[in-house]
C-alpha atoms as a PDB file:
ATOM      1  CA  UNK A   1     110.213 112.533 104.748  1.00  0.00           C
ATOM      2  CA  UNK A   2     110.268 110.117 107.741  1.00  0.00           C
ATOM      3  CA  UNK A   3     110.762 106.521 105.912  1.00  0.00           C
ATOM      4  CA  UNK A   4     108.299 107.669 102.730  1.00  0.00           C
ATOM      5  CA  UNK A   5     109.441 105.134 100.172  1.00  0.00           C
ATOM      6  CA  UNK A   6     109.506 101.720 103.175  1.00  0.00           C
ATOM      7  CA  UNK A   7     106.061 103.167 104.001  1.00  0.00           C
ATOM      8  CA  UNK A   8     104.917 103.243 100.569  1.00  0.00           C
ATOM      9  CA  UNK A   9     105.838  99.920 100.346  1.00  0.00           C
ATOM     10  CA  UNK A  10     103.139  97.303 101.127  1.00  0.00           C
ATOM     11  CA  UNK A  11     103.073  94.675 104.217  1.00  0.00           C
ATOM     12  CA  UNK A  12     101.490  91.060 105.149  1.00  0.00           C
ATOM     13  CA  UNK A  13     100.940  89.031 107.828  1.00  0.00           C
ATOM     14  CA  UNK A  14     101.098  85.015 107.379  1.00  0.00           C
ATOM     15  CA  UNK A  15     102.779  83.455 104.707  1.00  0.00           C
ATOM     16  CA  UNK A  16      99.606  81.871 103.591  1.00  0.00           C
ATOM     17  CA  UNK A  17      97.646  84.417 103.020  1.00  0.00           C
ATOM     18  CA  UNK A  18      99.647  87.234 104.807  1.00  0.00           C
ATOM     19  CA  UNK A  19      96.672  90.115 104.599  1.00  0.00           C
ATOM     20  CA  UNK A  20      94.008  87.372 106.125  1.00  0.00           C
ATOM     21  CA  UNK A  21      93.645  90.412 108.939  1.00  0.00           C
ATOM     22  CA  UNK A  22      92.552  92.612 106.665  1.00  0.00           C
ATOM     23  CA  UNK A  23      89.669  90.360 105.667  1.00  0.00           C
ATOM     24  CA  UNK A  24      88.074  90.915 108.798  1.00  0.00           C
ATOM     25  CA  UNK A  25      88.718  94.596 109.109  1.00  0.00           C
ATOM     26  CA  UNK A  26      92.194  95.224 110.735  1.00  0.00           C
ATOM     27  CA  UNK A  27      94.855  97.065 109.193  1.00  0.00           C
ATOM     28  CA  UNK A  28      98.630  97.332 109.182  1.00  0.00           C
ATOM     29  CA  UNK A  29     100.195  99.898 111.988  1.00  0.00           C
ATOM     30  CA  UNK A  30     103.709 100.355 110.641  1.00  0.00           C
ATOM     31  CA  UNK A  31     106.211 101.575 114.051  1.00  0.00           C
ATOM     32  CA  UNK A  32     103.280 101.219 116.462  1.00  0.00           C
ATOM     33  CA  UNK A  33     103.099 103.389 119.317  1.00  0.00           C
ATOM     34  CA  UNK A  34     100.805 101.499 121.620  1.00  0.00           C
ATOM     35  CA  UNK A  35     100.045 103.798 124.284  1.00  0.00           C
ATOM     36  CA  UNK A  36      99.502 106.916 122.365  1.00  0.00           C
ATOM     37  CA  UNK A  37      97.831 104.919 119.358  1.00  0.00           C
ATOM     38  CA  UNK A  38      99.427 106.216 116.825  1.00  0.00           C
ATOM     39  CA  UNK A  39     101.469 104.570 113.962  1.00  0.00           C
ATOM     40  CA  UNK A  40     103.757 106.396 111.184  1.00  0.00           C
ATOM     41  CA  UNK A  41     101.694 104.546 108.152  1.00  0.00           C
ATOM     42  CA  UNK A  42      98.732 102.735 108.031  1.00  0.00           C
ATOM     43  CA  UNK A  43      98.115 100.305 105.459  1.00  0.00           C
ATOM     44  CA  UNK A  44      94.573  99.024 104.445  1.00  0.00           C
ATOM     45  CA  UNK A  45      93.534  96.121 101.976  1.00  0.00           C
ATOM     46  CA  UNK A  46      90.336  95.865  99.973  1.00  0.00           C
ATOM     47  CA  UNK A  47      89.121  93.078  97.734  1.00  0.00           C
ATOM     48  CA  UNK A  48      87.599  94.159  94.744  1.00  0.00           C
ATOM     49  CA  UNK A  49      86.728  91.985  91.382  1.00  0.00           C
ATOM     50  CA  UNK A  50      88.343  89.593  89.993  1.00  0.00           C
ATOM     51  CA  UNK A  51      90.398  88.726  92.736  1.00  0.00           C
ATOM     52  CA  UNK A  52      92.071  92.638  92.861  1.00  0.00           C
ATOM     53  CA  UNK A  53      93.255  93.812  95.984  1.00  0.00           C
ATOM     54  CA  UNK A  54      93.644  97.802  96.712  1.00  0.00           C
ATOM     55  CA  UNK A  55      96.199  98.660  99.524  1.00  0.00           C
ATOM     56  CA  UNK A  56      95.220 102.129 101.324  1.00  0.00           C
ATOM     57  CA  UNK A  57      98.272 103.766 102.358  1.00  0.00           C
ATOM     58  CA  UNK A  58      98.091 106.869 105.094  1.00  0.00           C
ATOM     59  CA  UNK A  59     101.524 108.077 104.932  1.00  0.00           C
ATOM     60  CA  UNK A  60     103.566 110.645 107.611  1.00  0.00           C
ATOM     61  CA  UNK A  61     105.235 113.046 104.916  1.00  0.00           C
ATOM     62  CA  UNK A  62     105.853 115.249 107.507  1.00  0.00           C
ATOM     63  CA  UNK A  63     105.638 116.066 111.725  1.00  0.00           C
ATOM     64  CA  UNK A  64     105.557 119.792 111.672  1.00  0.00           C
ATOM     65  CA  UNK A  65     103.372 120.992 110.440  1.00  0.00           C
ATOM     66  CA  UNK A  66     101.579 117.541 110.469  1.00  0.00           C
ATOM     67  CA  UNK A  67     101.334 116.391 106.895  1.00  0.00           C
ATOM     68  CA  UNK A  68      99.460 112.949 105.763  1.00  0.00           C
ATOM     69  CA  UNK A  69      99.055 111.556 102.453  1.00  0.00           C
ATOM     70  CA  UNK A  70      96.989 108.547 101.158  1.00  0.00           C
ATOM     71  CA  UNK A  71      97.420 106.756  98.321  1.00  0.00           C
ATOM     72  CA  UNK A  72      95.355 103.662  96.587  1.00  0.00           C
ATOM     73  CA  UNK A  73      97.770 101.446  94.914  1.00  0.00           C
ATOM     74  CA  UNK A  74      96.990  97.772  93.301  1.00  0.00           C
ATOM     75  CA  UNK A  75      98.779  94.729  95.194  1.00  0.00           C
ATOM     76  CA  UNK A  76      98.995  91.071  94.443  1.00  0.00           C
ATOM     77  CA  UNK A  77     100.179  88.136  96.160  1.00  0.00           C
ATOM     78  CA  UNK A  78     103.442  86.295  95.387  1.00  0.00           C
ATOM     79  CA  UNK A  79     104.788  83.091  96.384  1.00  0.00           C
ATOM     80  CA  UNK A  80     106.747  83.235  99.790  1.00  0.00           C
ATOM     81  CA  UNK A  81     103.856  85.741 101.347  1.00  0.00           C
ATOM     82  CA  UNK A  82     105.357  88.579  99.603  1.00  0.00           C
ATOM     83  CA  UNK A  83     102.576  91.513  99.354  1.00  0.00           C
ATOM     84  CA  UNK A  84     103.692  93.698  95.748  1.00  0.00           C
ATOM     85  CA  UNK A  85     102.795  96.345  93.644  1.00  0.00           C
ATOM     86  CA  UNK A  86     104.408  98.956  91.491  1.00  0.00           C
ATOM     87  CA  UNK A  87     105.615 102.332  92.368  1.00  0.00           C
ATOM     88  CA  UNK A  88     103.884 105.106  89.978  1.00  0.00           C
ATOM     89  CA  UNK A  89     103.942 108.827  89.704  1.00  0.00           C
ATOM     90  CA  UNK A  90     100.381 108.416  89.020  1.00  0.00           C
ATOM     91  CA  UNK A  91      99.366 107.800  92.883  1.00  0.00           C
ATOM     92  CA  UNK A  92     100.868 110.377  93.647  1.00  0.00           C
ATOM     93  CA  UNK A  93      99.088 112.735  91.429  1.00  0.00           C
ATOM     94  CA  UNK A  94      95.821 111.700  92.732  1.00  0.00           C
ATOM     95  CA  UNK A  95      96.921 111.470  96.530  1.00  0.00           C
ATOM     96  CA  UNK A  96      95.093 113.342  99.265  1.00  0.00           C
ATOM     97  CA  UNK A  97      96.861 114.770 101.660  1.00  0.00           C
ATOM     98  CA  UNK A  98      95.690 116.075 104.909  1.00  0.00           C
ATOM     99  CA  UNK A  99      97.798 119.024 107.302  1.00  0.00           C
ATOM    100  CA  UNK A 100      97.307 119.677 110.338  1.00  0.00           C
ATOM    101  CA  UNK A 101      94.000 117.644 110.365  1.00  0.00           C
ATOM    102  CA  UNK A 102      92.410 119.571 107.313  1.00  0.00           C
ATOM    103  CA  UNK A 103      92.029 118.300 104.256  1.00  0.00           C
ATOM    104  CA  UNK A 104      94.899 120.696 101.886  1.00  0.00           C
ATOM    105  CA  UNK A 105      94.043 123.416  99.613  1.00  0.00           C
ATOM    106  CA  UNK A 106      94.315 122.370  95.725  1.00  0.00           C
ATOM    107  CA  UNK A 107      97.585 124.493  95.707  1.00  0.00           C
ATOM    108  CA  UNK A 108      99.277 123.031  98.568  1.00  0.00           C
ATOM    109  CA  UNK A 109      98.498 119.295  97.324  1.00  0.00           C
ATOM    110  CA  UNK A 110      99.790 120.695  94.395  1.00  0.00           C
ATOM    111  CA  UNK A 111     103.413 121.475  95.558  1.00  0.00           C
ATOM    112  CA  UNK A 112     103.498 118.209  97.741  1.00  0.00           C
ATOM    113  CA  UNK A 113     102.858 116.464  94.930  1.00  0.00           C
ATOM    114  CA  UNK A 114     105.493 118.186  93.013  1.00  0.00           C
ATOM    115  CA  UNK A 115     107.762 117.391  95.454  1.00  0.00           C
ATOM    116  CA  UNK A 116     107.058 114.066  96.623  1.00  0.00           C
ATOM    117  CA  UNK A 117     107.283 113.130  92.451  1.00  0.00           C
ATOM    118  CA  UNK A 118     110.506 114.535  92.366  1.00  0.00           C
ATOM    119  CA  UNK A 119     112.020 112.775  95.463  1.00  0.00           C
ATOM    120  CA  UNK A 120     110.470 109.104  94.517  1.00  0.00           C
ATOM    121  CA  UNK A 121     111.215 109.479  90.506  1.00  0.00           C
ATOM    122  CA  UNK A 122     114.190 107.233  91.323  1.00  0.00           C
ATOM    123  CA  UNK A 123     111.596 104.335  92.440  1.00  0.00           C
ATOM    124  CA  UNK A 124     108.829 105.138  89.619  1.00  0.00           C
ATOM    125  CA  UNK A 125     108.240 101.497  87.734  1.00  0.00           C
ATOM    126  CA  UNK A 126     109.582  99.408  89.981  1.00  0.00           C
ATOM    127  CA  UNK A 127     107.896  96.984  91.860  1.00  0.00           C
ATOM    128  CA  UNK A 128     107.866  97.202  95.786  1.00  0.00           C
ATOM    129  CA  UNK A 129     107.372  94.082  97.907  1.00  0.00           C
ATOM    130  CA  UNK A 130     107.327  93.262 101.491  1.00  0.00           C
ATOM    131  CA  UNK A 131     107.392  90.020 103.400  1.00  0.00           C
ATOM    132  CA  UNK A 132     106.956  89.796 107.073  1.00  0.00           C
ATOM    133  CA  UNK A 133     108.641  87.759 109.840  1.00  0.00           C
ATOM    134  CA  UNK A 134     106.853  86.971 113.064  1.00  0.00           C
ATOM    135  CA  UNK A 135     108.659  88.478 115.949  1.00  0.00           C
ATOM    136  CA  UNK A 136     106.350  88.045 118.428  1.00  0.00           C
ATOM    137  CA  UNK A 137     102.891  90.080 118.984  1.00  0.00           C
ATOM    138  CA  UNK A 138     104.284  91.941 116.029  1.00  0.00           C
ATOM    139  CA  UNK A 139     105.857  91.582 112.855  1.00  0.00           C
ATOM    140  CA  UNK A 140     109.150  92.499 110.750  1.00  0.00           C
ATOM    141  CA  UNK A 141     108.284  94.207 107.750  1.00  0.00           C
ATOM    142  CA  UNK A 142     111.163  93.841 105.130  1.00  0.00           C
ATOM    143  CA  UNK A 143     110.730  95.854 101.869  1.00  0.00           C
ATOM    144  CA  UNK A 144     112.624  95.455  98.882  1.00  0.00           C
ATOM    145  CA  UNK A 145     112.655  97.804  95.628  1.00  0.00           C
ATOM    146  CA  UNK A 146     112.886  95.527  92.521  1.00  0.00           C
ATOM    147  CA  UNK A 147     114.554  92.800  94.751  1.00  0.00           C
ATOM    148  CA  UNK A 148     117.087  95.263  96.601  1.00  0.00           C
ATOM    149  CA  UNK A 149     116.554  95.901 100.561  1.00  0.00           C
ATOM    150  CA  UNK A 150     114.858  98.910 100.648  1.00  0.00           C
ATOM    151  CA  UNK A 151     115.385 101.301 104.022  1.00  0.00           C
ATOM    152  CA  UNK A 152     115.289  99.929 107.900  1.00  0.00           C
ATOM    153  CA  UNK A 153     113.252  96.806 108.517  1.00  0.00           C
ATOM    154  CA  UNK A 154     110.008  98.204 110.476  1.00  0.00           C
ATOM    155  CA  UNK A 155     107.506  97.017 113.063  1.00  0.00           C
ATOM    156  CA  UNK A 156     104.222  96.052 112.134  1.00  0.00           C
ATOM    157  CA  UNK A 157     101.035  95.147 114.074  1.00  0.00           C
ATOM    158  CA  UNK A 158      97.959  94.706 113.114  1.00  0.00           C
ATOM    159  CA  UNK A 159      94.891  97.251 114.765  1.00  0.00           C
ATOM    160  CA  UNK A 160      91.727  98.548 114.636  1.00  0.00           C
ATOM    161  CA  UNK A 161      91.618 101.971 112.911  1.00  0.00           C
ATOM    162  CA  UNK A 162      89.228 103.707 114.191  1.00  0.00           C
ATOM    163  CA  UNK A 163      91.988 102.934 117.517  1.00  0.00           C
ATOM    164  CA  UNK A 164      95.207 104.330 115.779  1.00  0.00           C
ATOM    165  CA  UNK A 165      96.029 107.425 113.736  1.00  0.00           C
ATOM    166  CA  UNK A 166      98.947 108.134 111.824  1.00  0.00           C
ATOM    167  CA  UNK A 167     101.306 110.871 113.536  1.00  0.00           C
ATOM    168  CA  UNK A 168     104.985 111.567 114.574  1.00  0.00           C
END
């Protein structure tokens, strides 16, 4: 599970309102690979009412054979550009998850999930932030896990989707 809890985690862009790219339709390519397009997450942001923002996370679980979850997970903003939202078994439960391509069968979701709720118990209830640092034409991501560094610091641009795809 290539980086599955930093991925998890959420990203920004500018500390004033560090998903402003997402407002016009871009999205978050976590360890970009420019010239084969692909990225190991992909993070998404919707507005919905009352100010709620949805982050769509598609997630490398695994490179062979090619396995891709995505999650829906409520963010906020916090003060210092800090994108956060809690860690639950619950998105996992209702994940989707993709191999090879192909949407999985309801028993092989079923043992992912199993096993994915197993490996991130640990992190269940806690809150994951990330902040970003401009490096660039890119950014730092730096996640933390109820305030504690979580993983490697990645890469982050921001893309056009329909452009990149999440693989190894």
């Amino acid at each position: 599970m290539i980086g599955l809890a930093l991925t998890l985690a959420l990203a920004a862009g500018d500390a004033a309102d560090p998903l402003a790219p997402a407002w016009s339709g871009k999205v978050q390519c976590y360890a970009p690979d420019a010239a084969r397009k692909t990225c190991v997450s992909i993070g998404g942001y919707t507005r919905g009412p009352n100010g709620a923002i949805d982050n769509r996370a598609v997630v490398l679980v695994a490179k062979s054979p090619l396995i891709v979850m995505e999650t829906h997970t409520p963010v906020r903003l916090k003060a210092g550009g800090a994108v956060c939202g809690p860690m639950t078994q619950h998105d996992i439960e209702i994940a989707a998850f993709k191999i090879n391509g192909a949407p999985a069968k309801p028993e092989e979701a079923q043992r992912l999930r199993a096993v994915l709720i197993q490996q991130m118990a640990p992190m269940f209830g806690h809150e994951a932030c990330t902040t970003f640092t401009s490096a660039g034409d890119h950014f730092t991501a730096h996640a933390t896990d109820n305030g504690k560094p979580m993983g490697p610091d990645m890469t982050v641009t921001w893309v056009s989707e329909p452009e990149y795809r999440v693989a190894p």
